[in-house]
N, C-alpha and C. Protein backbone atom coordinates (compact mmCIF):
# COMPACT_ATOMS: atom_id res chain seq x y z
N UNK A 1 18.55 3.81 3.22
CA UNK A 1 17.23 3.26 3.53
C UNK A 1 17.36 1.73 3.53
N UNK A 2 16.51 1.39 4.56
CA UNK A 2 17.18 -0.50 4.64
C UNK A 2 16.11 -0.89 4.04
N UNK A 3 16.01 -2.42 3.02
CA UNK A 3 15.77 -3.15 2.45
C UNK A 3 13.88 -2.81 2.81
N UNK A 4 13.60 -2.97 4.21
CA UNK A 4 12.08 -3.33 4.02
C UNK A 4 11.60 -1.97 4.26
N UNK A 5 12.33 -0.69 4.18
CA UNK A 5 11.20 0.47 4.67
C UNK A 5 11.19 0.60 2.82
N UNK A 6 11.96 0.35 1.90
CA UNK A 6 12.19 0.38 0.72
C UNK A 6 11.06 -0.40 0.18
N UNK A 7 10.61 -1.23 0.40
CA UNK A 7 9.68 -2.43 0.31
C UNK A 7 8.49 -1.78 0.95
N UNK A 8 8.36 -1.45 1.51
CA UNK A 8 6.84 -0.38 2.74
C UNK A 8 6.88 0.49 1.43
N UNK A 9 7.65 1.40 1.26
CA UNK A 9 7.45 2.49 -0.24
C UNK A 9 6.91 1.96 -1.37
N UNK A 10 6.96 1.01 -2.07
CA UNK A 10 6.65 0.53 -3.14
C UNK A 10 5.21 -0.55 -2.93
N UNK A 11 5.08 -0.87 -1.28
CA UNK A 11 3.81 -1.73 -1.56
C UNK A 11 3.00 -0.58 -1.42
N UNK A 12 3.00 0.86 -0.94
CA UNK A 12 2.41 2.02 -1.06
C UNK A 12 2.23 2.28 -2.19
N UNK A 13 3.07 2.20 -2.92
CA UNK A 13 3.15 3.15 -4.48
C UNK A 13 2.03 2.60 -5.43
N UNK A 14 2.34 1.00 -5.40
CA UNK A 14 1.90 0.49 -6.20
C UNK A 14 -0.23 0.37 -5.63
N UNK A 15 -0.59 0.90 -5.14
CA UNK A 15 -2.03 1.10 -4.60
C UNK A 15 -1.97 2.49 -5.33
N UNK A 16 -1.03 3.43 -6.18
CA UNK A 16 -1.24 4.68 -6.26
C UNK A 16 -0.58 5.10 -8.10
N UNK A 17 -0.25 3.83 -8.33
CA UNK A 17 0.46 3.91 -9.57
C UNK A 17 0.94 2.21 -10.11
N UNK A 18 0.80 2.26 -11.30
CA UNK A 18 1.53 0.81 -11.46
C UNK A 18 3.29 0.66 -11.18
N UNK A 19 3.85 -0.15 -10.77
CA UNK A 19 5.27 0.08 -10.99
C UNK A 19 5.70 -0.21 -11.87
N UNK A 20 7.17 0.36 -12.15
CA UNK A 20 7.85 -0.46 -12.82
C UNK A 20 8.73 -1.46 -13.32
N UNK A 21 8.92 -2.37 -13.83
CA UNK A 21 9.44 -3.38 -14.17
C UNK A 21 10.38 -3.90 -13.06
N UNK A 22 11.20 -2.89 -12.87
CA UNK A 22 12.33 -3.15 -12.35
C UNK A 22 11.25 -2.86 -10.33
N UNK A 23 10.88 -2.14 -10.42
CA UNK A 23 10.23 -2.21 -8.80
C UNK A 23 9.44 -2.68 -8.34
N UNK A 24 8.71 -3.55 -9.30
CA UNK A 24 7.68 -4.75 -9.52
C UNK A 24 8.87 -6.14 -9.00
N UNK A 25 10.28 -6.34 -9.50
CA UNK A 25 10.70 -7.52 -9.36
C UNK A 25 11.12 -7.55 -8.27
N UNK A 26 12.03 -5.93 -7.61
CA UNK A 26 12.63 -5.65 -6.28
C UNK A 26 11.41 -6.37 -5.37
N UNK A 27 10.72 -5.75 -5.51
CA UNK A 27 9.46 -5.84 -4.60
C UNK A 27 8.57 -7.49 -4.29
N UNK A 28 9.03 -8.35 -5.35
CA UNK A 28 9.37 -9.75 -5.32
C UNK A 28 9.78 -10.45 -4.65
N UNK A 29 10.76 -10.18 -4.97
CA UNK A 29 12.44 -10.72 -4.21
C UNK A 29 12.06 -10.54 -3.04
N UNK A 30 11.96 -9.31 -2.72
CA UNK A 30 11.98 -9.02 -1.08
C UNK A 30 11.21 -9.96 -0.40
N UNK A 31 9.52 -9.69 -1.07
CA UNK A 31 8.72 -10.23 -0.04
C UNK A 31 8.65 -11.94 -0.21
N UNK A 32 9.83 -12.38 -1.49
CA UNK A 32 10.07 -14.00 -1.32
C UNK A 32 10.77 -14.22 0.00
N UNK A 33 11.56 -13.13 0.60
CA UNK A 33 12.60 -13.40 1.49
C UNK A 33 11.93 -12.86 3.36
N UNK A 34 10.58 -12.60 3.14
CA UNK A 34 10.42 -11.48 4.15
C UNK A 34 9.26 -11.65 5.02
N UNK A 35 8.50 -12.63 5.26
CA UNK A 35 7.53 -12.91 6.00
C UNK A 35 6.98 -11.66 6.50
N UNK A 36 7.75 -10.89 7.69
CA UNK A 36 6.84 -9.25 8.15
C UNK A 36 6.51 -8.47 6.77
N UNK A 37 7.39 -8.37 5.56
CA UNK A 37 6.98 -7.26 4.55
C UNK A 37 5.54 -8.11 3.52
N UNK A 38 5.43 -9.58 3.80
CA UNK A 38 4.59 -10.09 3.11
C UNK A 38 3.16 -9.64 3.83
N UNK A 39 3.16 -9.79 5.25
CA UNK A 39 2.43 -9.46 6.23
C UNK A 39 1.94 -8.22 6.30
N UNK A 40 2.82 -7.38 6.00
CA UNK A 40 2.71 -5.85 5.71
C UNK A 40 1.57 -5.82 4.21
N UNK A 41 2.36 -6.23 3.09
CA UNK A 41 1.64 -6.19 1.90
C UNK A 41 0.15 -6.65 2.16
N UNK A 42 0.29 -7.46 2.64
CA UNK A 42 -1.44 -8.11 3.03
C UNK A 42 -2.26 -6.87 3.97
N UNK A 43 -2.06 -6.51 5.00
CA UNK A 43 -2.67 -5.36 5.46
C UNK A 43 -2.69 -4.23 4.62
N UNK A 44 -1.52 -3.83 3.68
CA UNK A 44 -2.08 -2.96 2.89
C UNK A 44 -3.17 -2.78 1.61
N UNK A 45 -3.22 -3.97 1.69
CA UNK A 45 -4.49 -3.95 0.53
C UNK A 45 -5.77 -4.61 0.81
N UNK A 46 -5.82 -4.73 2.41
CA UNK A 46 -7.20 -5.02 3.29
C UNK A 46 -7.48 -4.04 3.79
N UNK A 47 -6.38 -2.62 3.63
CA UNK A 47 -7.02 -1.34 3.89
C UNK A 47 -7.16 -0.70 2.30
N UNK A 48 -6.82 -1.03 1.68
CA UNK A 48 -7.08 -0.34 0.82
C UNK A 48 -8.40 -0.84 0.17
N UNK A 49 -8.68 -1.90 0.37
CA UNK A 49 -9.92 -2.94 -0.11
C UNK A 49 -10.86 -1.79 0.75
N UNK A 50 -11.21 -2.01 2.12
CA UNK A 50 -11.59 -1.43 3.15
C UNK A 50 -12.43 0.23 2.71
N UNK A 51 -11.37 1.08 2.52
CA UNK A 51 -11.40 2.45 2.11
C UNK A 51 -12.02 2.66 0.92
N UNK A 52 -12.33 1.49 -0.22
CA UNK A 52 -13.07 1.83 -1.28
C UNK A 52 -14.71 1.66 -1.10
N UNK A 53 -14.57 1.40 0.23
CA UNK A 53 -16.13 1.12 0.41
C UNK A 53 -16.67 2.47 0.70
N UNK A 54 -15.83 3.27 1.57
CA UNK A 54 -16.66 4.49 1.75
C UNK A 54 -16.48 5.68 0.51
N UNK A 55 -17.12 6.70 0.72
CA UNK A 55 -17.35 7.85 -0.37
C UNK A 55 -16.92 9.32 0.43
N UNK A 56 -16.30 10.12 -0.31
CA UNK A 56 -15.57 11.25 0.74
C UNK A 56 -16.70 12.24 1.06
N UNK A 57 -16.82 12.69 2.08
CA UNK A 57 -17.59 13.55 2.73
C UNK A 57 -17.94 14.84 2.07
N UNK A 58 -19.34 15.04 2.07
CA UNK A 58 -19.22 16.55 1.03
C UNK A 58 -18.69 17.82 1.90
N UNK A 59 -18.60 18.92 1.25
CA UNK A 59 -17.60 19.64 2.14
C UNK A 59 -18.96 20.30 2.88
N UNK A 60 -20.31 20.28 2.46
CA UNK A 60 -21.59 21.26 2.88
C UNK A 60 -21.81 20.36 3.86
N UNK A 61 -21.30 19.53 4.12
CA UNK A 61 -21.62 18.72 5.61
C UNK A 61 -20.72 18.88 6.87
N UNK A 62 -20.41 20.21 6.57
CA UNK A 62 -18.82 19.74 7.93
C UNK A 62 -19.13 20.20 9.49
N UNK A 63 -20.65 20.56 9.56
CA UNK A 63 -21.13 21.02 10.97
C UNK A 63 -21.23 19.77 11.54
N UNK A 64 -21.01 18.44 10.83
CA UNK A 64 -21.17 17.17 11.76
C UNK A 64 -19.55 16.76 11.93
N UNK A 65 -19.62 15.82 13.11
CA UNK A 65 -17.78 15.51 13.68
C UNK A 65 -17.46 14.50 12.73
């Protein structure tokens, strides 16, 4: 697995879990070195910002699209 899909995994993770120590610093490093994975990190947490606004659909509503 090359350096930034490794970096895509962990700016995922960490929206889903805290990391750890050691994948907190990887994940550093990288995006000190990485302009697209910094770019990446930023869209991922303007969707994730994004997605906390809405509320999940009840399931007694599913005759609408």
């Amino acid at each position: 697995m090359n350096k930034c899909q490794a970096a895509t995994r962990l700016m995922s993770l960490k929206r889903d879990r805290p990391l750890t120590l050691g994948e907190r610093a990887a994940l550093r490093l990288h995006l000190a070195m990485c302009s697209a994975c910094r770019r990446c990190d930023r869209q991922f947490e303007m969707l994730h910002r994004a997605g906390q606004h809405f509320t999940p659909r009840d399931s007694d509503d599913s005759s609408e699209p």
